[in-house]
Protein backbone atom coordinates (compact mmCIF):
# COMPACT_ATOMS: atom_id res chain seq x y z
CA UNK A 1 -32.33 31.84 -3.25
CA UNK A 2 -30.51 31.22 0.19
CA UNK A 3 -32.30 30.55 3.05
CA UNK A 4 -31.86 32.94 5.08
CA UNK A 5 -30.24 32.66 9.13
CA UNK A 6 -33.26 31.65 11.86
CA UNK A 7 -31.56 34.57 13.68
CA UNK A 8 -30.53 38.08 12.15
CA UNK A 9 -31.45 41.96 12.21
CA UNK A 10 -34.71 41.66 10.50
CA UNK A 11 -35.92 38.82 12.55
CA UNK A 12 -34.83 40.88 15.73
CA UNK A 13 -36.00 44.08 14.82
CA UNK A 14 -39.33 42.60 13.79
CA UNK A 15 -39.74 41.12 16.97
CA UNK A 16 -38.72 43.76 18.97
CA UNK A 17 -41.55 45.77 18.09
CA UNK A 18 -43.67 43.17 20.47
CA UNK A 19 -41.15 44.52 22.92
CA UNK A 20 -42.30 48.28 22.28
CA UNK A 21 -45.77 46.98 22.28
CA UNK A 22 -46.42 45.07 25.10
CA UNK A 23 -45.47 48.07 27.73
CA UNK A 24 -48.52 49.27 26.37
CA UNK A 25 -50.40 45.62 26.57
CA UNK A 26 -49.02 45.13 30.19
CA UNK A 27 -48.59 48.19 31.91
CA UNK A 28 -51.69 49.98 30.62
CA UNK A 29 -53.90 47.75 28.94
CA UNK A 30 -53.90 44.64 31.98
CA UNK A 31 -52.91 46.77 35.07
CA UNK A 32 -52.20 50.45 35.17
CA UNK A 33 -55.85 51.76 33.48
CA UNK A 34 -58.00 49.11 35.07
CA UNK A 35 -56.23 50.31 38.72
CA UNK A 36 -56.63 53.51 38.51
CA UNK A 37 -60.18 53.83 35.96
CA UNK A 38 -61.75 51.79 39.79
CA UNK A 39 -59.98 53.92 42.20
CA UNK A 40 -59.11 57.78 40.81
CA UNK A 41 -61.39 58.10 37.58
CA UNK A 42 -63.76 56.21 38.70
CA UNK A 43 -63.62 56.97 42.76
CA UNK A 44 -66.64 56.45 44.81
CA UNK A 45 -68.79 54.39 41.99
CA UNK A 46 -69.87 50.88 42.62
CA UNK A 47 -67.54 48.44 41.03
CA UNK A 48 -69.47 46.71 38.76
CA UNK A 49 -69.74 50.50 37.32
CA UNK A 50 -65.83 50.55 36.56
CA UNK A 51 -66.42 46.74 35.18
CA UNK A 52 -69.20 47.68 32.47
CA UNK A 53 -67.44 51.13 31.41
CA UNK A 54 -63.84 49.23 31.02
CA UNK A 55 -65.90 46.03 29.80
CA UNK A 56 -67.87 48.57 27.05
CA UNK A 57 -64.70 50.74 26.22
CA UNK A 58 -62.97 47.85 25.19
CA UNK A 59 -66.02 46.36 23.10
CA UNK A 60 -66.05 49.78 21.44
CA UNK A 61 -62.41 49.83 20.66
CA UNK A 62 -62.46 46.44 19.29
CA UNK A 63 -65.65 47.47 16.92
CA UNK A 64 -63.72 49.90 15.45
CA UNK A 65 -60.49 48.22 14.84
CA UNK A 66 -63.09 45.11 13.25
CA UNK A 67 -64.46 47.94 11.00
CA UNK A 68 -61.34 49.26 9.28
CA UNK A 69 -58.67 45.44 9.89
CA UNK A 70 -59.54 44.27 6.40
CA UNK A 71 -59.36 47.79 4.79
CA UNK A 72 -56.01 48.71 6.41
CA UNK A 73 -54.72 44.97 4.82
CA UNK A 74 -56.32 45.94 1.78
CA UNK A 75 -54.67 49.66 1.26
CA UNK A 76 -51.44 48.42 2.74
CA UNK A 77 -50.77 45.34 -0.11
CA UNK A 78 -52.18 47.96 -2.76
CA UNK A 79 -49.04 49.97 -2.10
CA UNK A 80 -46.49 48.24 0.08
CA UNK A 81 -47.53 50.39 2.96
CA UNK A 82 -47.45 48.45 5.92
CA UNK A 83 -44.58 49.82 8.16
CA UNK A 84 -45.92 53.17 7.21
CA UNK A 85 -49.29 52.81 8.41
CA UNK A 86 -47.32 50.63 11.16
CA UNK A 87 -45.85 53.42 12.40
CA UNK A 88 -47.98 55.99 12.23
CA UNK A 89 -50.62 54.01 14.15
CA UNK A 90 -47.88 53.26 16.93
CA UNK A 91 -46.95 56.53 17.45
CA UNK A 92 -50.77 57.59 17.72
CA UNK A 93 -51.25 54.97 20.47
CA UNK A 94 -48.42 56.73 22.07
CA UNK A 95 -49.29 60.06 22.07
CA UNK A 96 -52.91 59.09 23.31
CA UNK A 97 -50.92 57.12 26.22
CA UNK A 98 -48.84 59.84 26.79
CA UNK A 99 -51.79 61.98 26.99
CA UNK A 100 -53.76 59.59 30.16
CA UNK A 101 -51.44 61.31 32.87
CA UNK A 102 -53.07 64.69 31.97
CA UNK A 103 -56.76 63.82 32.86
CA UNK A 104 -57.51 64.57 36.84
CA UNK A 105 -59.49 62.80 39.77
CA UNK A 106 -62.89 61.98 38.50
CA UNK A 107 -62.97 62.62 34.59
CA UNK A 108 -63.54 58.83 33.43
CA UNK A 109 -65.08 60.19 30.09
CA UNK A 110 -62.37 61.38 29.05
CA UNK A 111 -59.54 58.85 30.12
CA UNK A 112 -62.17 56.17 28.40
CA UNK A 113 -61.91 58.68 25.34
CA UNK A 114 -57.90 58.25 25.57
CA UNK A 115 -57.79 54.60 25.95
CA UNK A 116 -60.04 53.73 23.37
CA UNK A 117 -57.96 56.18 20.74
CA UNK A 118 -54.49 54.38 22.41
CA UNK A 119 -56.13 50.85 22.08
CA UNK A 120 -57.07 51.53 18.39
CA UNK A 121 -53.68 52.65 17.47
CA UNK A 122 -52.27 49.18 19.50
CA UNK A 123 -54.42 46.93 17.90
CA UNK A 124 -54.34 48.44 14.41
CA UNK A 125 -50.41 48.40 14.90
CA UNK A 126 -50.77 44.74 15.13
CA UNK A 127 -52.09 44.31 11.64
CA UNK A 128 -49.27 45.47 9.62
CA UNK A 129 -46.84 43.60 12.33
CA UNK A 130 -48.55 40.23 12.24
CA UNK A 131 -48.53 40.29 8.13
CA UNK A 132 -44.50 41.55 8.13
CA UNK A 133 -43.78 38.20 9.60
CA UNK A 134 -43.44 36.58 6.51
CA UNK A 135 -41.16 39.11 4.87
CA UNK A 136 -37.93 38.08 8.04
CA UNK A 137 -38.18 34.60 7.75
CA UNK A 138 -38.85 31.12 6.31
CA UNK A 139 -42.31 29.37 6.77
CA UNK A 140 -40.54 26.35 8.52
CA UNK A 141 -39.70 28.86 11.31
CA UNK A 142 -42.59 30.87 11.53
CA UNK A 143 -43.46 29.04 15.04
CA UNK A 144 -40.28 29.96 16.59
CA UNK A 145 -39.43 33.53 15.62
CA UNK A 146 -43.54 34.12 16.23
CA UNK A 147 -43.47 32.88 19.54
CA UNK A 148 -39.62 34.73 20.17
CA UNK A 149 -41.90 38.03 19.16
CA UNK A 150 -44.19 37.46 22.13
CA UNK A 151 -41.56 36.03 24.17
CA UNK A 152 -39.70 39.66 23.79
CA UNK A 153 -43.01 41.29 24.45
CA UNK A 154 -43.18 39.44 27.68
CA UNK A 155 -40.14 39.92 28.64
CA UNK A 156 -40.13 44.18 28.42
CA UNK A 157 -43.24 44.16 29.16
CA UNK A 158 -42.69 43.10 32.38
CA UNK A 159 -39.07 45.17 33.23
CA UNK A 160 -41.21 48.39 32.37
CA UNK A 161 -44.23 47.20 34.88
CA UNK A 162 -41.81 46.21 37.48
CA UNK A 163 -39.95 49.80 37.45
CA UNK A 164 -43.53 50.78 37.30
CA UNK A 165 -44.40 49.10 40.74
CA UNK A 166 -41.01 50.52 41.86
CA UNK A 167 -42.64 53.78 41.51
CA UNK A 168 -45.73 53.16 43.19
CA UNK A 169 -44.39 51.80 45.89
CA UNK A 170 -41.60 54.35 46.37
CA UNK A 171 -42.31 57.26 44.78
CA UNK A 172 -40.06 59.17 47.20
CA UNK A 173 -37.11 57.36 44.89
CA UNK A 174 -38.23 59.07 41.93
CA UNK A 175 -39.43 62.17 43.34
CA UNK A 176 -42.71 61.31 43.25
CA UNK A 177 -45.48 62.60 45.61
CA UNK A 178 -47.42 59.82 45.78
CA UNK A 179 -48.44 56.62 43.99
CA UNK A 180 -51.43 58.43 41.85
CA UNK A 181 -48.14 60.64 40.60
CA UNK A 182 -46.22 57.37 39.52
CA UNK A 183 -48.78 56.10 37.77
CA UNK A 184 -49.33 59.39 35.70
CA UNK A 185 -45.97 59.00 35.18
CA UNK A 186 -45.97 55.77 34.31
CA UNK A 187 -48.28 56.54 31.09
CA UNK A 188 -45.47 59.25 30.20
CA UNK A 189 -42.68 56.32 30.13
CA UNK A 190 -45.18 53.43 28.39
CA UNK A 191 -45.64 56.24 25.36
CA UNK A 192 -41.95 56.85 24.79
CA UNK A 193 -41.15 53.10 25.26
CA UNK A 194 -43.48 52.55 22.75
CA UNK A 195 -42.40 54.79 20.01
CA UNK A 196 -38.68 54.44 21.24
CA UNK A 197 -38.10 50.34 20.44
CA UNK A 198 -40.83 51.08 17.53
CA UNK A 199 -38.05 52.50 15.41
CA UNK A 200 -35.71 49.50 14.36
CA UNK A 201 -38.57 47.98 12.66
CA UNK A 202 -38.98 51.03 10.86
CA UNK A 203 -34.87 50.82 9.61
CA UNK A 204 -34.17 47.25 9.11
CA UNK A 205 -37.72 45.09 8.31
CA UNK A 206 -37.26 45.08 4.79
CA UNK A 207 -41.24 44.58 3.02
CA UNK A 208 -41.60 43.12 -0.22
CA UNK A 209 -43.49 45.21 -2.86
CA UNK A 210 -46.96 43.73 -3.80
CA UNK A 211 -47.80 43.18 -7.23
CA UNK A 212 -51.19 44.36 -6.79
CA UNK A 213 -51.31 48.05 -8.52
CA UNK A 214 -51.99 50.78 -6.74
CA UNK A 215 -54.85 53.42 -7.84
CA UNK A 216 -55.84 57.00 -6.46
CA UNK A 217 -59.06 55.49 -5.40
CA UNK A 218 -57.43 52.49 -3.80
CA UNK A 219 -59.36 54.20 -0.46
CA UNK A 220 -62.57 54.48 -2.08
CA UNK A 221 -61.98 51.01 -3.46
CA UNK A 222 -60.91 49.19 0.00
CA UNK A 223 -64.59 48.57 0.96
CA UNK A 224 -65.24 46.90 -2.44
CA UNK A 225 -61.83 45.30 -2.10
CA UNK A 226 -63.39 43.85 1.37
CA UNK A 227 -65.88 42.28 -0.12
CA UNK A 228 -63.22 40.17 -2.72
CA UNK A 229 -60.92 39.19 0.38
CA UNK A 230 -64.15 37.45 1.73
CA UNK A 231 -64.55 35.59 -1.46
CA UNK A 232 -61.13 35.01 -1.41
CA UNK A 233 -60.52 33.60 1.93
CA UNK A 234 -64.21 31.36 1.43
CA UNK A 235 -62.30 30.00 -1.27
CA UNK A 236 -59.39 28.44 1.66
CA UNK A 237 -61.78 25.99 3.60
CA UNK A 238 -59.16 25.01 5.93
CA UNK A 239 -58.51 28.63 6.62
CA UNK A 240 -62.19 29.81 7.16
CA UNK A 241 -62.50 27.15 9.83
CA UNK A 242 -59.64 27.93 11.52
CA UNK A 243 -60.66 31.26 11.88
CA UNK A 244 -63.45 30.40 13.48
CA UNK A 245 -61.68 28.51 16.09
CA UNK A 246 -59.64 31.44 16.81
CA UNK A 247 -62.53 34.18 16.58
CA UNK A 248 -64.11 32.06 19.76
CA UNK A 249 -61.17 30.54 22.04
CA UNK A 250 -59.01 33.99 21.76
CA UNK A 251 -61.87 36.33 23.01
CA UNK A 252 -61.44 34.42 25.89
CA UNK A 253 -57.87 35.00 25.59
CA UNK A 254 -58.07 38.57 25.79
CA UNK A 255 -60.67 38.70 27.80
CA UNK A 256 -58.95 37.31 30.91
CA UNK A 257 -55.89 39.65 29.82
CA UNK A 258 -58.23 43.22 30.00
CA UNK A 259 -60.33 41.71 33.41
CA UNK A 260 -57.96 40.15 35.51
CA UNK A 261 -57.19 43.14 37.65
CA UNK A 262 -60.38 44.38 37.94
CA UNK A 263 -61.50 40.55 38.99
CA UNK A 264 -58.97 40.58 41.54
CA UNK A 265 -59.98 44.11 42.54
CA UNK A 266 -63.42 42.96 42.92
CA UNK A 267 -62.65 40.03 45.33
CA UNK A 268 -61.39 42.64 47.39
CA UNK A 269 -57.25 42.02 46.94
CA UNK A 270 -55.05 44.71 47.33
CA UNK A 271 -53.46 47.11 44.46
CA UNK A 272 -50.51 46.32 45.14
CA UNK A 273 -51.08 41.84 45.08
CA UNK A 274 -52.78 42.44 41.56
CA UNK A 275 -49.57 44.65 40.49
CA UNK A 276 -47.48 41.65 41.64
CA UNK A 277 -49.61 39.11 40.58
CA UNK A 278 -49.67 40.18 36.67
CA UNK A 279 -45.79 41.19 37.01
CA UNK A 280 -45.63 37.50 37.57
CA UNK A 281 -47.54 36.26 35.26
CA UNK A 282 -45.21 38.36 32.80
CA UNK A 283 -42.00 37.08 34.13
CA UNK A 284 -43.43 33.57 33.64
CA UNK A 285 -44.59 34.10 30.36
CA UNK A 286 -40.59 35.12 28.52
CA UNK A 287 -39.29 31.40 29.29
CA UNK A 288 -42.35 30.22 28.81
CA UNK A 289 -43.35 31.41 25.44
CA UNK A 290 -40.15 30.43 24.10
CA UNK A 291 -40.61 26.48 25.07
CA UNK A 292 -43.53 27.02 23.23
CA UNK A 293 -42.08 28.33 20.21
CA UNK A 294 -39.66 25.28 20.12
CA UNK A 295 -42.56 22.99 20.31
CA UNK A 296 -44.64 24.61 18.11
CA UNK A 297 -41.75 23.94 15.24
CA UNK A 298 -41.04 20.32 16.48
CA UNK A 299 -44.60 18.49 17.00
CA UNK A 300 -46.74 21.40 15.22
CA UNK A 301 -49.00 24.75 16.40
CA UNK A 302 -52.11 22.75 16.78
CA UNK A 303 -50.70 20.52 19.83
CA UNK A 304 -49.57 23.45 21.60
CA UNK A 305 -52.85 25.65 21.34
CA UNK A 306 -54.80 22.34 22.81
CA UNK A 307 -52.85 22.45 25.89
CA UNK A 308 -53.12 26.09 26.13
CA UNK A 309 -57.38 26.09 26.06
CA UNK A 310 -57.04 22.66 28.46
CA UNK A 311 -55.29 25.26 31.10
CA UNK A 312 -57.46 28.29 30.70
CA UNK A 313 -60.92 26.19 31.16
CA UNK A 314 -58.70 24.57 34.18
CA UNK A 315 -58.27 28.22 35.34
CA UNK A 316 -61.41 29.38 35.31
CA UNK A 317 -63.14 26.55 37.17
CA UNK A 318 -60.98 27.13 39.82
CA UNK A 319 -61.05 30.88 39.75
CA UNK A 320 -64.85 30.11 40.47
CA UNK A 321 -63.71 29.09 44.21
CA UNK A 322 -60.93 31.59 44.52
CA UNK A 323 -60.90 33.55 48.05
CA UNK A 324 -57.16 33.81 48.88
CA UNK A 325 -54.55 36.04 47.05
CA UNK A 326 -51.91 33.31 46.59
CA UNK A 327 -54.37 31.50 44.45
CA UNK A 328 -54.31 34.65 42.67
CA UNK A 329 -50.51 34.50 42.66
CA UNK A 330 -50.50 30.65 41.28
CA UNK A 331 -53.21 31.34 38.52
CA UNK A 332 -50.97 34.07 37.16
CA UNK A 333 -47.94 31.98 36.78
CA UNK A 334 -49.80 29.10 35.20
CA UNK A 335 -51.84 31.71 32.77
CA UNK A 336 -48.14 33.38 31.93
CA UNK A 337 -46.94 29.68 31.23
CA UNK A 338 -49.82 29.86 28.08
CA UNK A 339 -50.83 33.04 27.61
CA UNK A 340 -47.93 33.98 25.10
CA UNK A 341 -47.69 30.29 23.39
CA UNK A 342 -51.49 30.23 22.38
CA UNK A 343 -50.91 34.16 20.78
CA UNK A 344 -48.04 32.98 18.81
CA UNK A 345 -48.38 29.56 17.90
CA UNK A 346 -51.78 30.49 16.43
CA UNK A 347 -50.26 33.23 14.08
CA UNK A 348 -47.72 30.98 13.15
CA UNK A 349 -50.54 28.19 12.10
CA UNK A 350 -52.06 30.69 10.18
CA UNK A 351 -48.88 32.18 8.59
CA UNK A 352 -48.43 28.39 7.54
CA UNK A 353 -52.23 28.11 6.03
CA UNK A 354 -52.98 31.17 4.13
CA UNK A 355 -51.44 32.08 0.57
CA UNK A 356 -48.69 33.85 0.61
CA UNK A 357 -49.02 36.55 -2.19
CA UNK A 358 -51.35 38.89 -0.32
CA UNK A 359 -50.42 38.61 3.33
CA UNK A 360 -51.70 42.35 4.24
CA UNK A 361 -55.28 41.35 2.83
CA UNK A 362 -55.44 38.32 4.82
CA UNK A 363 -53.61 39.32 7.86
CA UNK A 364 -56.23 42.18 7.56
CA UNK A 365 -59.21 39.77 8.19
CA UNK A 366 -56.79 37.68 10.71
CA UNK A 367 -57.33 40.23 12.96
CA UNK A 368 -60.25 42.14 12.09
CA UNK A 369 -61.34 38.87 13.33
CA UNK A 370 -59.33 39.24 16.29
CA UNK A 371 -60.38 42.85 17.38
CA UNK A 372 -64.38 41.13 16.43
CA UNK A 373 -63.41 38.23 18.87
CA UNK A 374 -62.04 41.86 21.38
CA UNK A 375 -65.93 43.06 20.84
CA UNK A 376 -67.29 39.77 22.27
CA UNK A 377 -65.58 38.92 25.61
CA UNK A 378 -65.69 42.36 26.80
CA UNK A 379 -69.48 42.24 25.81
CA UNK A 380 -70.15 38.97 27.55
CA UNK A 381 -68.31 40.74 30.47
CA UNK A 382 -70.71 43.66 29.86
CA UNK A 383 -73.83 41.62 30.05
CA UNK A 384 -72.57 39.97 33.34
CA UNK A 385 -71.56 43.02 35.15
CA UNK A 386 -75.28 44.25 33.94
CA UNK A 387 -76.77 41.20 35.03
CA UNK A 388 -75.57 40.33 38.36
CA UNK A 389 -72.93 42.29 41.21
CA UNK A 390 -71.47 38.94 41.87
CA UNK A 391 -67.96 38.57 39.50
CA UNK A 392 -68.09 35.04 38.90
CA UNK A 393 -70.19 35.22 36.27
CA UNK A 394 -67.90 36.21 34.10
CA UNK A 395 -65.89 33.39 33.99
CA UNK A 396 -68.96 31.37 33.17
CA UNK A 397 -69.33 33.64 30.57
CA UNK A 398 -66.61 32.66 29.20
CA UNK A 399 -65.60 28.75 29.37
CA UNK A 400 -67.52 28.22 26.48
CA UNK A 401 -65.98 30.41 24.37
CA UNK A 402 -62.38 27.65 25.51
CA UNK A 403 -64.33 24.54 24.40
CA UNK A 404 -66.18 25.86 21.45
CA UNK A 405 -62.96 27.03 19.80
CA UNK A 406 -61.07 23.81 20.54
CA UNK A 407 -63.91 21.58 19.16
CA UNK A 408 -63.76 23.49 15.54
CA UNK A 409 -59.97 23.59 16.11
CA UNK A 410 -59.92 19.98 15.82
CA UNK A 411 -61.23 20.17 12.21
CA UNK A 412 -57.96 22.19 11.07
CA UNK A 413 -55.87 20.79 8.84
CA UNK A 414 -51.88 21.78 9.44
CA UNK A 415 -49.87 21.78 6.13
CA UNK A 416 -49.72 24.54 3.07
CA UNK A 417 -53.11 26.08 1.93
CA UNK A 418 -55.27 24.35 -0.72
CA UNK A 419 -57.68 26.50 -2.51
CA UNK A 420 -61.37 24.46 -3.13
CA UNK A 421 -62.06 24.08 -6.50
């Protein structure tokens, strides 16, 4: 069989569903929610309040998504169902997104009920799109078109935000009333963004069709099936300890991605500087993520990720003396520099370690571990805001979570996967 072209439809339409994505990742997820759960849902409550019920929204979300990863993998490569359940997760995200501009001044119950039924949908999305990867192209350029996928994501991510901050602050342009107006209309455009640039994945991904056989009770069987992925993956040394690596040093990863706002928010910088700031860090992160992507496929993932965790545990010591907003504004350009190279370089590396006959089941645990590592950042975050007022603490909480992951990433061995006999 031909190799197929580093570049064609399938390759672009797969990655341009990080593009639909990541309006929702940016513009909601990082900025728009955190702004206005503090300062309209939240109004007149102490900040660390708006910390612990973003900070335990997100743990919950992530719980759920670690509940049901492995059993959406499971179902999906029982039946060749992954852009379906793809899809219909997206456009649930969406319609919960769509749904945030509805809830008024004060009703934080139920925007938290919204985001955590939007952030399921997002995250669950994620499953069937990390595991389609190996269906548009080779493994020898699963670094590059990974790491083009989150370079995309960047990259409309941050054109949506900055019409976004357009809106908020000129609303008058739009016919807008004010900037609380924009930003309910802001969730309006992230939904239909969403499900728009969703679509092409839908038409032109092609998925191969699994040989395992599909059963009415393939449901009822997906918890039992759970229990034979774990045996199964225990079986891939190499590929348990990377995920252990990756379970500790991207909660950290995420976790700076969900708090930065409300960090900034809580050193007492202005709405519209933390706007900016991540817009930045967005614009940084397109060139950025592509250079990574390049090196990833010339010197190897592994390389890569190191320099990523050196920079984050850089960042947060020096977050620890922050007091000035351009700090704020150099931190986000280095972060956007790494942030999208140490997502896709380490979905590559595992693309590159697993099997690849059952990529649903294993992409399934890949980020049920992810949404487990979502559960505890936020929850360290949780803990701190409980603990103490004073916001610093949760970057101590989370340094370790950089060098722990690097130390076990060290162990990882690059190259095809090797079952232990």
């Amino acid at each position: 069989m031909p190799e197929r072209p580093l570049l064609n439809s399938k390759v672009l339409a797969w990655a341009f569903y990080d593009w639909a994505n990541s309006a929702f990742a940016l513009s909601v997820l990082a900025v728009l929610f955190p702004l206005f759960l503090g300062t309209y849902w939240s109004g007149g409550d102490p900040g660390s309040a708006a910390t612990a019920r973003l900070a335990w929204i997100t743990t919950a979300a992530g719980a759920i998504v670690f509940i049901v990863a492995p059993i959406f993998g499971t179902i999906a490569d029982s039946g060749s169902f992954r852009k379906r359940f793809l899809i219909v997760l997206a456009f649930a995200g969406a319609i919960a997104t769509i749904s945030l501009s509805l809830v008024g001044e004060g009703g934080w119950q139920l925007a938290l009920a919204l985001y955590m039924i939007a952030s399921v949908g997002f995250y669950s999305s994620n499953i069937f799109y990390d595991s389609l990867l190996i269906d548009v192209t080779e493994p020898r350029y699963y670094s590059f078109v990974s790491s083009l996928g989150f370079s995309l994501g960047y990259l409309g991510g941050a054109l949506l935000l900055g019409i976004h901050v357009w809106m908020i602050l000129a609303p008058d342009t739009f016919g807008l009333a004010g900037p609380d107006d924009a930003i309910r209309f802001a969730f309006v455009s992230v939904g239909i963004w969403w499900a728009l640039f969703a679509s092409p994945l839908m038409f032109l991904v092609p998925e191969r069709r699994s040989k395992i056989a599909r059963t009415d009770r393939v449901v009822r069987a997906a918890y039992f099936e759970l229990r034979r992925t774990i045996s199964t993956i225990r079986r891939y040394r190499n590929v348990v300890i990377f995920l252990v690596a990756y379970w500790l040093f991207i909660a950290g990863v995420f976790t700076i991605i969900v708090m930065a706002v409300n960090y900034g928010q809580r050193l007492g910088f202005s709405q519209q500087d933390l706007v900016t700031a991540l817009l930045i860090t967005n614009f940084a992160g397109f060139p950025a993520t592509l250079l990574y992507g390049y090196f990833g496929h010339r010197f190897g993932p592994k390389l890569g990720i190191y320099f990523a965790l050196l920079v984050y545990i850089g960042m947060c010591i020096w977050a620890l003396y922050m007091t000035e907003v351009r700090q704020f504004y150099i931190m986000a350009v280095i972060i956007g520099c790494v942030q999208g190279g140490v997502q896709g370089l380490s979905r590559s590396l595992y693309a590159a370690i697993i099997p690849p006959e059952q990529p649903g089941e294993f992409f399934g645990f890949y980020n049920m571990l992810t949404n487990f590592a979502r559960v505890l950042g936020p929850l360290l975050v949780g803990i701190a805001a409980t603990v103490s007022d004073d916001p610093k603490w949760v970057l101590l909480a989370l340094m370790p979570l950089f060098v722990g992951g690097g130390m076990v990433l060290a162990v990882v061995r690059e190259g095809p996967p090797k079952e232990v006999t």
